[in-house]
PDB file of N, CA and C in Angstrom:
ATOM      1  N   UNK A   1     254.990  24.044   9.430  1.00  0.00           N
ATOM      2  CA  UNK A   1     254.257  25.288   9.538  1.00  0.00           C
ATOM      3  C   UNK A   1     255.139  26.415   9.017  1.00  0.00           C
ATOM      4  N   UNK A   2     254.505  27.318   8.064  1.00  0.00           N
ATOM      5  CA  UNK A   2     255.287  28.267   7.889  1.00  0.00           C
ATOM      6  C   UNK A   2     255.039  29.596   8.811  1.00  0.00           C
ATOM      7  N   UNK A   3     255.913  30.654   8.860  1.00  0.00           N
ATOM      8  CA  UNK A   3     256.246  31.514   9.831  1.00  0.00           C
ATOM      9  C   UNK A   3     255.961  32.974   9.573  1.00  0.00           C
ATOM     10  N   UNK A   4     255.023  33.929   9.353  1.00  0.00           N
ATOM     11  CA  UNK A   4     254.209  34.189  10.737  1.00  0.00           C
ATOM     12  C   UNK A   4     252.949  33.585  10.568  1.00  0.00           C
ATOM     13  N   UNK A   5     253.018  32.734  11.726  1.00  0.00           N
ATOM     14  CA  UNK A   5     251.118  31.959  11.815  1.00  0.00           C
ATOM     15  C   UNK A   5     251.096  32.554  12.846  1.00  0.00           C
ATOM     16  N   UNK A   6     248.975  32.188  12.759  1.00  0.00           N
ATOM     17  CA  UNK A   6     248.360  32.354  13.483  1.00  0.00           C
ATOM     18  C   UNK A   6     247.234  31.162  14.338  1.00  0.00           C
ATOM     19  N   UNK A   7     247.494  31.092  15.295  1.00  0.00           N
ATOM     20  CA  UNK A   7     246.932  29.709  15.645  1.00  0.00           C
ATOM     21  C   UNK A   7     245.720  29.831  16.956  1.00  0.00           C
ATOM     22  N   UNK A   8     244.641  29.253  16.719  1.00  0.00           N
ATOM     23  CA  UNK A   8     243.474  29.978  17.449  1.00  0.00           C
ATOM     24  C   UNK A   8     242.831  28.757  18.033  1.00  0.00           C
ATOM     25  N   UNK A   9     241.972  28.750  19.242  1.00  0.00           N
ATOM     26  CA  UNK A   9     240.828  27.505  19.543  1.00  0.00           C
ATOM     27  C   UNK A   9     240.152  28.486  20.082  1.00  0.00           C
ATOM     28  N   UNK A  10     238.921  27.451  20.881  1.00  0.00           N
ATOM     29  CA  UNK A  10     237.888  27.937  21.400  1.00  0.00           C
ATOM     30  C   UNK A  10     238.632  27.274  23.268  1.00  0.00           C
ATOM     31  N   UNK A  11     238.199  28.350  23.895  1.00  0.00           N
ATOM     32  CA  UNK A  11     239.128  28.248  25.188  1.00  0.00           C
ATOM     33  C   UNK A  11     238.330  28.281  26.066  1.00  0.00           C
ATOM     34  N   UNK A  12     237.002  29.362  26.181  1.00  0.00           N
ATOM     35  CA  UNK A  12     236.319  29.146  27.556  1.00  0.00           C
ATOM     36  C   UNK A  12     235.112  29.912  27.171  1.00  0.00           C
ATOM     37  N   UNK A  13     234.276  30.058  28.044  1.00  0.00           N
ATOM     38  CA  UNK A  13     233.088  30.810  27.675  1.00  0.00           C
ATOM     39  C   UNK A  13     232.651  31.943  28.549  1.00  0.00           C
ATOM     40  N   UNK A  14     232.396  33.232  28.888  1.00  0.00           N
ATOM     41  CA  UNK A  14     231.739  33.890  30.166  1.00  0.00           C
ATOM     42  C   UNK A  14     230.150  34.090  29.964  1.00  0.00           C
ATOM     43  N   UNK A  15     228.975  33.580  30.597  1.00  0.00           N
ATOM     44  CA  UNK A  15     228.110  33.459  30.827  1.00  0.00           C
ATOM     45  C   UNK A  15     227.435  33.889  32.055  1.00  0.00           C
ATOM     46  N   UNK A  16     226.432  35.359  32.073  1.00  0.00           N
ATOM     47  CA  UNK A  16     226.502  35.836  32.933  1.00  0.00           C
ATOM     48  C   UNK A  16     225.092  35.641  33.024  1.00  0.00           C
ATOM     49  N   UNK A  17     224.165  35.680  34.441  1.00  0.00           N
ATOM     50  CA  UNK A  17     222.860  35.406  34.574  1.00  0.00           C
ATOM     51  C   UNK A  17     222.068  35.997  35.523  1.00  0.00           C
ATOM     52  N   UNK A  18     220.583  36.086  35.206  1.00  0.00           N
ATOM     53  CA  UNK A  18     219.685  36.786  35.629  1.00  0.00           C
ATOM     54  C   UNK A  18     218.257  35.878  36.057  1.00  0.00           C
ATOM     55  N   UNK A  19     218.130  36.292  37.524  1.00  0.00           N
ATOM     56  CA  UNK A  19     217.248  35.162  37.762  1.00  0.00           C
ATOM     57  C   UNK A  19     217.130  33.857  37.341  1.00  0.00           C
ATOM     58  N   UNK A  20     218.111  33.138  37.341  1.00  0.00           N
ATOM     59  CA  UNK A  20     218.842  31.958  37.221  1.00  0.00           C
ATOM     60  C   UNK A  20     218.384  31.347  35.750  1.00  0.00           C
ATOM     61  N   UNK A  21     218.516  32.549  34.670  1.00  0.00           N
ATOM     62  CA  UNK A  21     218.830  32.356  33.066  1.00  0.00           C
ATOM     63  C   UNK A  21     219.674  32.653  32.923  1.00  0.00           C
ATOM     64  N   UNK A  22     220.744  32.430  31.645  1.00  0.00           N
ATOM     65  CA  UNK A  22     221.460  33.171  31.149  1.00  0.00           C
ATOM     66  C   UNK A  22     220.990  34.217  30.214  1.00  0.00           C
ATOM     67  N   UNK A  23     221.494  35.428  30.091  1.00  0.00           N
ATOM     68  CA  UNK A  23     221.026  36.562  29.402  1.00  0.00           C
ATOM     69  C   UNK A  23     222.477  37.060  28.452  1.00  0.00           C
ATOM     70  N   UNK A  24     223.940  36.038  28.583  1.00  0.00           N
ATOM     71  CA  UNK A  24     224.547  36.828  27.469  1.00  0.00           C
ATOM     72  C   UNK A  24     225.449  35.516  28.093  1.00  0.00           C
ATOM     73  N   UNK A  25     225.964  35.494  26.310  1.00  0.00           N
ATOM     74  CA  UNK A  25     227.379  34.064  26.611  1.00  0.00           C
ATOM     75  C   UNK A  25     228.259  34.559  25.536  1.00  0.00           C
ATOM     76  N   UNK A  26     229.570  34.281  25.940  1.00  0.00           N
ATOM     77  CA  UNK A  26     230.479  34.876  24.835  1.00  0.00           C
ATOM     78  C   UNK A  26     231.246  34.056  24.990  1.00  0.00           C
ATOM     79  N   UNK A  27     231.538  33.756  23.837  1.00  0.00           N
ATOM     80  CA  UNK A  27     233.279  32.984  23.674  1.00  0.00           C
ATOM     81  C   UNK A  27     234.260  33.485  24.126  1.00  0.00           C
ATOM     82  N   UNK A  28     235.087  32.504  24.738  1.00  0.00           N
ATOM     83  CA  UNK A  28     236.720  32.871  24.253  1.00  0.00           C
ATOM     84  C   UNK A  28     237.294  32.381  23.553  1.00  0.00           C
ATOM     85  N   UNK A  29     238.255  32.733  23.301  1.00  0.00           N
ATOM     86  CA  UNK A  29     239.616  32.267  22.150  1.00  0.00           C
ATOM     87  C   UNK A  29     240.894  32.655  22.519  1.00  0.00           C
ATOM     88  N   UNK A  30     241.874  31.824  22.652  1.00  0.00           N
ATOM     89  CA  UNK A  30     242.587  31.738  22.622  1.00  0.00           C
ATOM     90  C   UNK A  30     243.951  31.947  21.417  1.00  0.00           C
ATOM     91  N   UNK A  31     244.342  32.915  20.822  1.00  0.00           N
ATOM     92  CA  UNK A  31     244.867  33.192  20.382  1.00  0.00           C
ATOM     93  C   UNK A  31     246.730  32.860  20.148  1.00  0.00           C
ATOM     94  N   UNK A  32     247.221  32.317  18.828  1.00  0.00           N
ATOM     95  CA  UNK A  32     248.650  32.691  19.470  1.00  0.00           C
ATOM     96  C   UNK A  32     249.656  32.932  18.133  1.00  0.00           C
ATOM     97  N   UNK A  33     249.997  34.020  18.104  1.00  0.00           N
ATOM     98  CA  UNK A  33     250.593  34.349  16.951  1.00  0.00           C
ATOM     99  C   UNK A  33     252.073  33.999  17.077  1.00  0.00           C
ATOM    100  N   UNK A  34     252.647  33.363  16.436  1.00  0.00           N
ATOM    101  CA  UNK A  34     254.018  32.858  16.501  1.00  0.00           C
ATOM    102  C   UNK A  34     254.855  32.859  14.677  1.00  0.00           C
ATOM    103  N   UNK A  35     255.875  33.795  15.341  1.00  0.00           N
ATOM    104  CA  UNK A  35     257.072  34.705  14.500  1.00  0.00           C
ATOM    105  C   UNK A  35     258.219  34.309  14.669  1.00  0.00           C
ATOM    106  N   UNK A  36     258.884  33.962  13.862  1.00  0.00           N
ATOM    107  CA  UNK A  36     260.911  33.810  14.044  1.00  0.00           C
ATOM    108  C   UNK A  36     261.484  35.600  14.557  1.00  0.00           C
ATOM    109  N   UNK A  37     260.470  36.357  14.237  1.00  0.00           N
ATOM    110  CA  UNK A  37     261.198  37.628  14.564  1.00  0.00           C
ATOM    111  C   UNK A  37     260.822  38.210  16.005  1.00  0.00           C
ATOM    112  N   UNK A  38     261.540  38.507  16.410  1.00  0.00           N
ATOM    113  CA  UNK A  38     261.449  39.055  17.760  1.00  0.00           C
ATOM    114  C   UNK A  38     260.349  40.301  17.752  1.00  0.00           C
ATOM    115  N   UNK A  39     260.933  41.715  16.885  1.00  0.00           N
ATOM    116  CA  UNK A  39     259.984  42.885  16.951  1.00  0.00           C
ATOM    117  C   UNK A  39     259.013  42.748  15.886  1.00  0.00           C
ATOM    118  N   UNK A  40     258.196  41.432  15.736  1.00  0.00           N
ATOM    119  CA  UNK A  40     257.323  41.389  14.889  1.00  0.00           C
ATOM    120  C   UNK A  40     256.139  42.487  15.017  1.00  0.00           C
ATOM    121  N   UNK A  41     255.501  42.914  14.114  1.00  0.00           N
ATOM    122  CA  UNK A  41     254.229  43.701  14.435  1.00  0.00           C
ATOM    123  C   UNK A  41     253.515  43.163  14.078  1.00  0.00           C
ATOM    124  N   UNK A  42     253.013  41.967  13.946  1.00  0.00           N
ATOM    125  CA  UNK A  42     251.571  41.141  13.743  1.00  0.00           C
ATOM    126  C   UNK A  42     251.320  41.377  15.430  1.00  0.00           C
ATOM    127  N   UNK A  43     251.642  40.673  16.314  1.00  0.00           N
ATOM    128  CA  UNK A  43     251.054  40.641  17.562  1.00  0.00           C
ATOM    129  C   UNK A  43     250.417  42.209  17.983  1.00  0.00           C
ATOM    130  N   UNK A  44     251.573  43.019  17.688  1.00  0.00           N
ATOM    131  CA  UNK A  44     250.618  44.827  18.010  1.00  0.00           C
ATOM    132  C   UNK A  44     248.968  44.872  17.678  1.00  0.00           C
ATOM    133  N   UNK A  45     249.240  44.334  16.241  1.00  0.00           N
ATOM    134  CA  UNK A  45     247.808  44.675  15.742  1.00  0.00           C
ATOM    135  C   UNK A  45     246.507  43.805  15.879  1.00  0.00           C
ATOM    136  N   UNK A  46     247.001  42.457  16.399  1.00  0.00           N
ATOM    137  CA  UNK A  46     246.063  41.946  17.275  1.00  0.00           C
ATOM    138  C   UNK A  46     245.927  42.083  18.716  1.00  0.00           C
ATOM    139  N   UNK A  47     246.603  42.832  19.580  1.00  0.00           N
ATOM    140  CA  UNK A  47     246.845  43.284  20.265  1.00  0.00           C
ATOM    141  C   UNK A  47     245.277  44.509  20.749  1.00  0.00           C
ATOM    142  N   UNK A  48     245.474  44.916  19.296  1.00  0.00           N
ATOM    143  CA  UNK A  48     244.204  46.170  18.925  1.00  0.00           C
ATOM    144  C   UNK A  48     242.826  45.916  18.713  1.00  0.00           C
ATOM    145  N   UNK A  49     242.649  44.557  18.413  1.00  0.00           N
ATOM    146  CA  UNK A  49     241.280  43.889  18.346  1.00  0.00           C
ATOM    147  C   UNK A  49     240.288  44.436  19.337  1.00  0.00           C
ATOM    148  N   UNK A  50     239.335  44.370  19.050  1.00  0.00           N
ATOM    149  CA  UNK A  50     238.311  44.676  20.646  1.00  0.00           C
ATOM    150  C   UNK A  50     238.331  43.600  21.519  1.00  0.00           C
ATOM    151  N   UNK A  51     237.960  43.483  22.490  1.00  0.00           N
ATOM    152  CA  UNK A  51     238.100  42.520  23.625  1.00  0.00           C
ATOM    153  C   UNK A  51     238.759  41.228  23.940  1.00  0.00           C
ATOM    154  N   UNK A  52     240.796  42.189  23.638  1.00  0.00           N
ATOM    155  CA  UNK A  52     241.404  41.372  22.959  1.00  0.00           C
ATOM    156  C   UNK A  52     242.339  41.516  24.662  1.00  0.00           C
ATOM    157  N   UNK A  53     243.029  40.665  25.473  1.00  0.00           N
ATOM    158  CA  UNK A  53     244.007  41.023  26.164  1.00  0.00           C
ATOM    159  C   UNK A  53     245.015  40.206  26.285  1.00  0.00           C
ATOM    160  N   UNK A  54     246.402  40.587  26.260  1.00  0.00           N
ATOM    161  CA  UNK A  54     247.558  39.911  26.246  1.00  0.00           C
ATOM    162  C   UNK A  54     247.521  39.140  27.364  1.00  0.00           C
ATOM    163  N   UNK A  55     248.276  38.174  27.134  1.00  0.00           N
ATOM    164  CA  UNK A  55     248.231  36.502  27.803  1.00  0.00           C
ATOM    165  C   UNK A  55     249.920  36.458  28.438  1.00  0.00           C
ATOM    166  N   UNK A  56     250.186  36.036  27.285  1.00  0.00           N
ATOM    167  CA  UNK A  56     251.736  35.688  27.874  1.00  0.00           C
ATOM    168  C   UNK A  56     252.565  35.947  26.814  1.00  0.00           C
ATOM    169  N   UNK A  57     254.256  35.697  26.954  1.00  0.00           N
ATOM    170  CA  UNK A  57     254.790  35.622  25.689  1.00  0.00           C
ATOM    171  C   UNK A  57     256.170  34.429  25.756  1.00  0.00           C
ATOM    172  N   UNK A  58     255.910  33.636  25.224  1.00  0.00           N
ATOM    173  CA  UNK A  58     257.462  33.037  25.058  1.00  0.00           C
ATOM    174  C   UNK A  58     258.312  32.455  24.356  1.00  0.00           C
ATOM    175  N   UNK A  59     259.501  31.917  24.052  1.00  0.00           N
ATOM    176  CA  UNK A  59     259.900  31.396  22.818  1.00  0.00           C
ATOM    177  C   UNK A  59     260.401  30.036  22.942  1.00  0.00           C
ATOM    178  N   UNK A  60     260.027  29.153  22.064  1.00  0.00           N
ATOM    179  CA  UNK A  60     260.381  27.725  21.838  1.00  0.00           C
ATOM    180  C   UNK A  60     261.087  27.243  20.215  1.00  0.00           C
ATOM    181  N   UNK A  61     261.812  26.911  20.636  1.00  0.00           N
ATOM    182  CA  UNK A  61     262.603  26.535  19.094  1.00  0.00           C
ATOM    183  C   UNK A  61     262.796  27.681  18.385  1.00  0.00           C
ATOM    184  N   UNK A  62     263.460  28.544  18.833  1.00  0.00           N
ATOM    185  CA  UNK A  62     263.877  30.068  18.195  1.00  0.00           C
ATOM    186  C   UNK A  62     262.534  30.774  17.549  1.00  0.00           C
ATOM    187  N   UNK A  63     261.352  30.382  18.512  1.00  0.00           N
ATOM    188  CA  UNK A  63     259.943  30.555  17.646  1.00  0.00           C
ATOM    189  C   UNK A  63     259.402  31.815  18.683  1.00  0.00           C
ATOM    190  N   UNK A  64     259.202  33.068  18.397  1.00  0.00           N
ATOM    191  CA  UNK A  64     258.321  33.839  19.257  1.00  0.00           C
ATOM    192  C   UNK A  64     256.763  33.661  19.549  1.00  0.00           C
ATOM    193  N   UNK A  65     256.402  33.430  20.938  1.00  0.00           N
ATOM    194  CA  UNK A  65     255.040  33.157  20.709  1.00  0.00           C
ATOM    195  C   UNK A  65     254.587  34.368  21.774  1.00  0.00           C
ATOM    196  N   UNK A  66     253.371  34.826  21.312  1.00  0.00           N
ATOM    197  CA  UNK A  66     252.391  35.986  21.796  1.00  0.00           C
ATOM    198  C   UNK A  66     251.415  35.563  21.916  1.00  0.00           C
ATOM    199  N   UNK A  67     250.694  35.040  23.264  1.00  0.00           N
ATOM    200  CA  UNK A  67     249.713  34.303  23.667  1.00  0.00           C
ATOM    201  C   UNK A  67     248.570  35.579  23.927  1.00  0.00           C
ATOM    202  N   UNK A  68     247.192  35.767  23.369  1.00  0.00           N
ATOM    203  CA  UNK A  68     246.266  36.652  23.740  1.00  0.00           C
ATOM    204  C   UNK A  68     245.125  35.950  23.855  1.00  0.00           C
ATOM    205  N   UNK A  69     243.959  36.603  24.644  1.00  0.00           N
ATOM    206  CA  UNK A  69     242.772  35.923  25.107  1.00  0.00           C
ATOM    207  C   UNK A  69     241.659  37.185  24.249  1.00  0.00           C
ATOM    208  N   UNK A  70     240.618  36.532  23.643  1.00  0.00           N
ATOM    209  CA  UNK A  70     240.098  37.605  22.864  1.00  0.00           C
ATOM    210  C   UNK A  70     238.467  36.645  22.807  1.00  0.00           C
ATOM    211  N   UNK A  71     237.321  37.331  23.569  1.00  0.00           N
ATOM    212  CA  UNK A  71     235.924  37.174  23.708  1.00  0.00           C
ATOM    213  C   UNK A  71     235.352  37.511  22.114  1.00  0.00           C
ATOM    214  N   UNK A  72     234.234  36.571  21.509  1.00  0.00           N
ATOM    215  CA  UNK A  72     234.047  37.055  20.844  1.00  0.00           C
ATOM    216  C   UNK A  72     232.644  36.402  20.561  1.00  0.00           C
TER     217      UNK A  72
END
C-alpha cells in the first residue's frame, strides 16, 4: 500500500421508525486515513465532511491511523 491512503467499509446502519415502519436509514462508514506523517492534514479535511465524527487515532508500524465514523 502506498502512503497517504484512504481506507473505507460499510460499518453500520441508523434506522429510525414510525409506527413500526422505517421512515429514514442511513449508512455508516467507517473511515480510516493512514499517513507515515504525524501532522498530516488529510485527516483535518475529512474531519470537515458533513456527518463526519472522529473515532480514534493510533499508530502501527510507524503508520498514523485516524479512525472516523461518517453517515451517509
Amino acid at each position: 500500500m502506498r502512503y497517504p491512503a484512504i481506507v473505507y467499509n460499510r460499518d453500520d446502519a441508523d434506522t429510525k421508525f414510525a409506527n413500526n415502519s422505517p421512515y429514514s436509514y442511513v449508512k455508516r462508514y467507517e473511515v480510516t486515513v493512514m499517513d507515515q506523517k504525524k501532522d498530516s492534514a488529510i485527516p483535518d479535511k475529512v474531519a470537515q465532511l458533513p456527518m463526519c465524527t472522529f473515532s480514534r487515532h493510533f499508530t502501527a508500524n510507524g503508520i498514523h491511523h485516524d479512525v472516523f465514523s461518517i453517515y451517509f
